[in-house]
Protein backbone atom coordinates (compact mmCIF):
# COMPACT_ATOMS: atom_id res chain seq x y z
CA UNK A 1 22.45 -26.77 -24.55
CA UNK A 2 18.61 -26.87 -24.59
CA UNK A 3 16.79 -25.52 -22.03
CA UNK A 4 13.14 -24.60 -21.49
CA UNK A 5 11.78 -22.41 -18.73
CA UNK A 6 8.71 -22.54 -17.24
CA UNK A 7 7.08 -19.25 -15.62
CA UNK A 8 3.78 -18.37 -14.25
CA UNK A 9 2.55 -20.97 -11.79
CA UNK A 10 1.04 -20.29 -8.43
CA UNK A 11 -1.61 -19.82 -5.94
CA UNK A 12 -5.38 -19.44 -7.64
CA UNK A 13 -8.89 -19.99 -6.69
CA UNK A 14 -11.35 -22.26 -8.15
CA UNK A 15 -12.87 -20.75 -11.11
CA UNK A 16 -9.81 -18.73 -11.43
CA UNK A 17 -7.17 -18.14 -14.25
CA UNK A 18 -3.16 -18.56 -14.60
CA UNK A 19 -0.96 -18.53 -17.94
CA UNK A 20 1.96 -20.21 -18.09
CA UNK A 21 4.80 -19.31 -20.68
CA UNK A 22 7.64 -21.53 -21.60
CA UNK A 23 10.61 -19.83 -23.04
CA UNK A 24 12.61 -22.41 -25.41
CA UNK A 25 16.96 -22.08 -26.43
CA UNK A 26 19.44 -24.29 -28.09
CA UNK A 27 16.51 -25.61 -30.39
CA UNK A 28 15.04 -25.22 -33.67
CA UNK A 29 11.91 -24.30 -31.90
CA UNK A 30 9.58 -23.71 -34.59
CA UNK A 31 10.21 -27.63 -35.66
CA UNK A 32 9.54 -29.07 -32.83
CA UNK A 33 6.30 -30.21 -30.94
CA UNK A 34 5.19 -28.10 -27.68
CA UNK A 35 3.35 -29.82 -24.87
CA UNK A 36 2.25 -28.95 -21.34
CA UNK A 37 2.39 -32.01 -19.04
CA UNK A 38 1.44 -31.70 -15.52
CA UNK A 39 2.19 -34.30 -12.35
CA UNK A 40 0.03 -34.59 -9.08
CA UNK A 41 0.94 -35.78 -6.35
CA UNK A 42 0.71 -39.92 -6.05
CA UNK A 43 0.02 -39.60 -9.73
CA UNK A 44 1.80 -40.25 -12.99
CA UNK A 45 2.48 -37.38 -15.64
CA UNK A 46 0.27 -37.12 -17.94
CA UNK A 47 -0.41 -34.85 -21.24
CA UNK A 48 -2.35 -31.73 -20.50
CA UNK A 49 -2.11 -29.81 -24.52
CA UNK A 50 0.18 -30.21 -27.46
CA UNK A 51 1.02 -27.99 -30.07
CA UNK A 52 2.91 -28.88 -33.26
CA UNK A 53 5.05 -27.53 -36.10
CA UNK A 54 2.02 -26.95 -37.48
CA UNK A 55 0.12 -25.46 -35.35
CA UNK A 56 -2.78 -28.60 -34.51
CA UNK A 57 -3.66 -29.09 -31.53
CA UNK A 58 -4.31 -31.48 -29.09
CA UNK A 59 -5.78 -31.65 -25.60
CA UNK A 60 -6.69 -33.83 -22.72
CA UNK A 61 -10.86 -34.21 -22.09
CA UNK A 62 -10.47 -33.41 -18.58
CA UNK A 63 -9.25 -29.50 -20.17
CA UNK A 64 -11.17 -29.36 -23.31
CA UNK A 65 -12.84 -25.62 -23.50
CA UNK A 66 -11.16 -24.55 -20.66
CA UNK A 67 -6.92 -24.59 -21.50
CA UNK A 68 -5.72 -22.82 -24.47
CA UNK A 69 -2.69 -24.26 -25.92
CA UNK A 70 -0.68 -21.43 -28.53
CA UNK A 71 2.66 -21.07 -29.45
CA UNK A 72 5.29 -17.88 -30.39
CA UNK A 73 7.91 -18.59 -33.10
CA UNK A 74 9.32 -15.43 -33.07
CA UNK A 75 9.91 -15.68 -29.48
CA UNK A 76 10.50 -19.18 -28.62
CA UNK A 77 7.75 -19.66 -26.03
CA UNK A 78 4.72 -21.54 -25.87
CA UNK A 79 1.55 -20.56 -23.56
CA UNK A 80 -0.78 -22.15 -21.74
CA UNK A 81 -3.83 -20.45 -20.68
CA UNK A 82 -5.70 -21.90 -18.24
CA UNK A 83 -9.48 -20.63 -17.11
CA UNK A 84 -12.33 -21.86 -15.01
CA UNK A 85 -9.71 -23.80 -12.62
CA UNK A 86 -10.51 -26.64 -11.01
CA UNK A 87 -8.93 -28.27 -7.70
CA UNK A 88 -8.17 -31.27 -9.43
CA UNK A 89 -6.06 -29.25 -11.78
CA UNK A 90 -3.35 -28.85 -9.20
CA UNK A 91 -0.33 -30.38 -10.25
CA UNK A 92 2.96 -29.74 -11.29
CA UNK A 93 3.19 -28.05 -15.31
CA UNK A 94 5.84 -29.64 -17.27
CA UNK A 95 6.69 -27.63 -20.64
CA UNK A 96 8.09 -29.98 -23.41
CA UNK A 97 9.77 -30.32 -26.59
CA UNK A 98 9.29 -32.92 -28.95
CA UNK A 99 10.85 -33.82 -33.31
CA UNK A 100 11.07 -36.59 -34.38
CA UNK A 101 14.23 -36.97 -36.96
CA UNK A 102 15.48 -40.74 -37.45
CA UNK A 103 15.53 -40.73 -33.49
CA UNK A 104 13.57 -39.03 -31.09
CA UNK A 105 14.37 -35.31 -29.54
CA UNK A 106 12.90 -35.21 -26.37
CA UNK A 107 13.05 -32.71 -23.67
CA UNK A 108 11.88 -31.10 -20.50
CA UNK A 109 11.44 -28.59 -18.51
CA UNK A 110 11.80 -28.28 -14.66
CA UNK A 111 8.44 -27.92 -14.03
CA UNK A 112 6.15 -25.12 -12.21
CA UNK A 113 3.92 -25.31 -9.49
CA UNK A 114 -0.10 -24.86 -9.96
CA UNK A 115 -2.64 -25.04 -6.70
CA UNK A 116 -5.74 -24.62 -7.24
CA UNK A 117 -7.46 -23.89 -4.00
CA UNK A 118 -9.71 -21.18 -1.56
């Protein structure tokens, strides 16, 4: 059963920072692509970072310079560090897995909560 487990949402400031960790079982993790996706309200998901196999990366403008996308083989997880937060960054993080292998292997997380706000 694959499952991957958000962690480290919450309440910051503008300007602030938050790291989010997303812990990864019942996959081949190190095969697979890692992305952060994120969902605001009255908005659709979009991407936020990916990591693959690899280790290239990939990230939206709107976070370029400020989100740092990195990945743990030997644990499973993949990060996301977020600095200089913005309002407009509130949303909720989706963690997701991603290979490719005759058909696609596609799965989520449940999501964690980030608010940006004084």
């Amino acid at each position: 059963q694959v499952q991957l487990v958000e962690s480290g949402g919450g309440l910051v400031q503008p300007g602030g920072s938050l790291r989010l960790s997303c812990a990864a079982s019942g996959i081949l993790f190190r095969l697979y692509t890692m992305g952060w996706y994120r969902q605001a309200p009255e908005k659709q998901r979009e991407l936020v970072a990916t990591i693959a196999a690899s280790g290239t990366t990939n990230y939206a403008d709107s976070v370029k310079g400020r989100f740092t996308i990195a990945r743990d083989n030997a644990q499973n997880t993949v990060y996301l560090q977020m600095n200089s937060l913005k309002p407009e960054d509130t949303a909720v993080y989706y963690c997701n897995a991603q290979r490719r292998l005759g058909n696609l292997y596609n799965y989520w997380g449940q999501g964690t909560q980030v608010t940006v706000s004084s």
